[in-house]
Protein backbone atom coordinates (compact mmCIF):
# COMPACT_ATOMS: atom_id res chain seq x y z
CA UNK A 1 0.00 0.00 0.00
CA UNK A 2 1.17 3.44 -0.78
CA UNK A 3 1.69 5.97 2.19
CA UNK A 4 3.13 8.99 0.21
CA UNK A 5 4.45 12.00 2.13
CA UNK A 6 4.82 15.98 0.72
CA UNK A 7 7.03 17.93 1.37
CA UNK A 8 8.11 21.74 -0.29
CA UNK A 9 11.59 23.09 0.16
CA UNK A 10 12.22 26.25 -1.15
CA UNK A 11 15.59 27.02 -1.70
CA UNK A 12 17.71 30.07 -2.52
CA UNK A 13 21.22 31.52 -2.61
CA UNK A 14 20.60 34.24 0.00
CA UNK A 15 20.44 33.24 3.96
CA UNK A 16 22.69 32.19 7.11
CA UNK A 17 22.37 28.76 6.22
CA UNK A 18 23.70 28.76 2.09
CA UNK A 19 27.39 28.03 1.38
CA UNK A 20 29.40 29.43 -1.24
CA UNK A 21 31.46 26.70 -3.49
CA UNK A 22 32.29 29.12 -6.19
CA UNK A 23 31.80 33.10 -5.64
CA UNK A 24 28.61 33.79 -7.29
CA UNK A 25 27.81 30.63 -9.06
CA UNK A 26 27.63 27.51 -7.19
CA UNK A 27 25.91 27.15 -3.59
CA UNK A 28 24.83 24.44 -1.18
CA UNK A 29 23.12 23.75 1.25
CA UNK A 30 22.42 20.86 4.15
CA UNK A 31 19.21 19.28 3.59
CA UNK A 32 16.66 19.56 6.81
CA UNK A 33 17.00 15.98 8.76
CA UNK A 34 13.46 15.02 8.45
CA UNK A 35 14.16 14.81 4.58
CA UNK A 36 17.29 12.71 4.45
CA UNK A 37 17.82 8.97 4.27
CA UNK A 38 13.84 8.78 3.43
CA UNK A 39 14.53 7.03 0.32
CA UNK A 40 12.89 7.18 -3.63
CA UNK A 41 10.89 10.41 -4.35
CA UNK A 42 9.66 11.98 -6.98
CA UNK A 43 10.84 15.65 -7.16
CA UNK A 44 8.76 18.95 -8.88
CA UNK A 45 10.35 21.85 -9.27
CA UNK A 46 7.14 24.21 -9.44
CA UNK A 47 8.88 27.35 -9.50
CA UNK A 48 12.14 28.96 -9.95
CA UNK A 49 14.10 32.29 -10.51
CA UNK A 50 17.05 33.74 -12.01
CA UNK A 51 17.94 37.15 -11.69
CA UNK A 52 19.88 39.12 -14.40
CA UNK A 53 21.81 42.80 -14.02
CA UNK A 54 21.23 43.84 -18.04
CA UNK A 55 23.61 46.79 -19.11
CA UNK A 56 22.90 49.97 -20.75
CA UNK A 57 24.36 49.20 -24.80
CA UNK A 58 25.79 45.88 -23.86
CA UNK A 59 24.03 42.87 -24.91
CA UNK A 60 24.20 39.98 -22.96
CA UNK A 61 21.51 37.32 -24.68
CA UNK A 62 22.25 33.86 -23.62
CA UNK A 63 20.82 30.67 -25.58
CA UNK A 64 19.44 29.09 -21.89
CA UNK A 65 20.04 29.91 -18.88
CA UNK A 66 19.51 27.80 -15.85
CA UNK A 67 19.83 25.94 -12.56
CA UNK A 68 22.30 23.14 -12.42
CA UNK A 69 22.13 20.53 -9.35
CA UNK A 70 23.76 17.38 -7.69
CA UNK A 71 20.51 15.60 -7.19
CA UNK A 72 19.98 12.70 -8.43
CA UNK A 73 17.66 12.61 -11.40
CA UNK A 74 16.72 9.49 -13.40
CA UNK A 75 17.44 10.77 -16.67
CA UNK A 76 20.66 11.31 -19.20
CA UNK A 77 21.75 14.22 -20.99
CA UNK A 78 22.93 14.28 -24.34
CA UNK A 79 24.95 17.83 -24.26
CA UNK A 80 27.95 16.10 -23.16
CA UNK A 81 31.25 17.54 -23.10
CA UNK A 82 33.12 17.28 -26.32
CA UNK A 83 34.32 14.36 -27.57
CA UNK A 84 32.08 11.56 -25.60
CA UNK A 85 29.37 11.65 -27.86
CA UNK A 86 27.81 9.42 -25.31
CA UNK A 87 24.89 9.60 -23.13
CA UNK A 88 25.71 7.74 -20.68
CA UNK A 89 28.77 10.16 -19.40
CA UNK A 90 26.63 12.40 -17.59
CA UNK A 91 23.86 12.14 -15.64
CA UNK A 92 21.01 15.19 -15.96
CA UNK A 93 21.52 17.33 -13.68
CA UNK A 94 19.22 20.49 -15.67
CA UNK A 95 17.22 21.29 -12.32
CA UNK A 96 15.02 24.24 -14.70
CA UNK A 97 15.46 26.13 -17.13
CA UNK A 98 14.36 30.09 -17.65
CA UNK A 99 11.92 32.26 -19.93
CA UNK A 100 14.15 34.58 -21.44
CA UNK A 101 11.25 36.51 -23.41
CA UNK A 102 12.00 39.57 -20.75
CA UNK A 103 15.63 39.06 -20.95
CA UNK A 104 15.30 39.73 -24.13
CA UNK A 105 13.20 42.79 -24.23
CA UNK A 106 15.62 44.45 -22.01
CA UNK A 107 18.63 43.24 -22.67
CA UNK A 108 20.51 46.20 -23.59
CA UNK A 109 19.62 48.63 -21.35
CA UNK A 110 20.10 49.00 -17.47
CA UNK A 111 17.67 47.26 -15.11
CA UNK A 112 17.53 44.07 -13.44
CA UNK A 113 15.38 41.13 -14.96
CA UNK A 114 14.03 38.19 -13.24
CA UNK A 115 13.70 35.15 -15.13
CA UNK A 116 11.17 32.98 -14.34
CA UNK A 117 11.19 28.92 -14.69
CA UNK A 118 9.37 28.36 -18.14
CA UNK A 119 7.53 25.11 -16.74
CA UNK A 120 7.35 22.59 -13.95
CA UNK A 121 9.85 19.93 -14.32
CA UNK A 122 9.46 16.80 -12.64
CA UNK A 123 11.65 13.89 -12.06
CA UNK A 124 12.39 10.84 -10.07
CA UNK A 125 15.11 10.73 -7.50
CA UNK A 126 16.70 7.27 -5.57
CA UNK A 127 17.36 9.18 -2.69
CA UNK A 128 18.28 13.46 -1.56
CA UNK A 129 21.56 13.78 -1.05
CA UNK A 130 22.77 15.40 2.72
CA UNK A 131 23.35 18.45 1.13
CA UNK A 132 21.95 20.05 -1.98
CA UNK A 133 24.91 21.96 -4.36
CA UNK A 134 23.29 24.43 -7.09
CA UNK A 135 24.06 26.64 -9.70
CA UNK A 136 23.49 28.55 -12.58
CA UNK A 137 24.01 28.06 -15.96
CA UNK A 138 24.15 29.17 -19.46
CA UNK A 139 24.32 28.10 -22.90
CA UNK A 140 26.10 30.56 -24.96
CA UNK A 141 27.55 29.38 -28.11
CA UNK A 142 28.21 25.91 -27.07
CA UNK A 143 26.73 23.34 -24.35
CA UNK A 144 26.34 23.87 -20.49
CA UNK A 145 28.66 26.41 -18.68
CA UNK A 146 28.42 27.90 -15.07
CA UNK A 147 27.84 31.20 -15.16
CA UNK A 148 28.87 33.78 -12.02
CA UNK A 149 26.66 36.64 -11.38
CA UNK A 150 25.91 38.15 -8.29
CA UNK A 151 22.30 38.04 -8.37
CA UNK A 152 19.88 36.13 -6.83
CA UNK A 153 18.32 32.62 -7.73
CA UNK A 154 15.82 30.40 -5.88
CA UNK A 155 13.41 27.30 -6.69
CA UNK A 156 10.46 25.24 -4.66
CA UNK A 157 10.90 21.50 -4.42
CA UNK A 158 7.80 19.55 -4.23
CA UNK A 159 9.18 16.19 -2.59
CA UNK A 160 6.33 13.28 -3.10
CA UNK A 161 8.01 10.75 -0.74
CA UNK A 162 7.51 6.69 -1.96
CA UNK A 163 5.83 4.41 0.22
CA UNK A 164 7.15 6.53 3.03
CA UNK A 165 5.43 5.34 6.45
């Protein structure tokens, strides 16, 4: 019988509890312990932000831009880095992806755009990991890349626990 168990975590790069792995690009942070060791989930992301400084007559257009994560995700990527050609070097680890429509509008001129997730994602995950790492991304004129801004990001995780009694 199935005994599933919600929970939302809402995460961002701002806060006493966040740790910086790479200055303005990659965070982490310790998962709550009522949410570790609980097994197979499946995972939502139901909403997400990335924020984006635009400059007055510089354009700054990326292809996709991102959040990038170490949890575990039952699917494979095929943007691999070059020269594998194989799907199976990489797991996915694409946690959302943005709307750029308003990035685009403004890029160019000064302001600060927030771009929003363009659409739920879901996925299944074996098991959280202690601690969550994130980051941004982009895709300029090749595949995945970090990219370091000093801006802020955040997403909600919808957690659907697996017969979790």
């Amino acid at each position: 019988m199935c005994n599933n168990k919600v929970a939302y975590l809402r995460i961002s790069n701002r806060g006493a509890g966040i740790a910086t792995l790479i200055a303005n690009q990659k965070f982490s942070v310790n998962l709550p312990a009522n949410l570790r060791s609980r097994g197979a989930c499946n995972i939502t992301v139901v909403d997400g932000i990335v924020a984006v400084t635009t400059i007055n007559a510089v354009n700054i257009m990326k292809n996709e831009l991102g959040v990038l994560s170490n949890i575990p995700m039952n699917g494979f990527n095929c943007e691999t880095p070059a020269g594998t050609n194989n799907f199976m070097s990489m797991n996915n680890q694409v946690l959302f992806q943005c709307d750029l429509s308003a990035f685009a509008q403004l890029d160019g001129t000064t302001g600060l755009v927030s771009n929003q997730m363009t659409n739920p994602r879901s996925f299944y995950c074996s098991g959280l990991p202690e601690r969550i790492e994130f980051e941004r991304y982009e895709v300029d004129a090749g595949t995945i890349a970090g990219l370091t801004l000093n801006n802020y990001l955040s997403f909600t995780l919808k957690i659907d626990f697996i017969d979790d009694e």
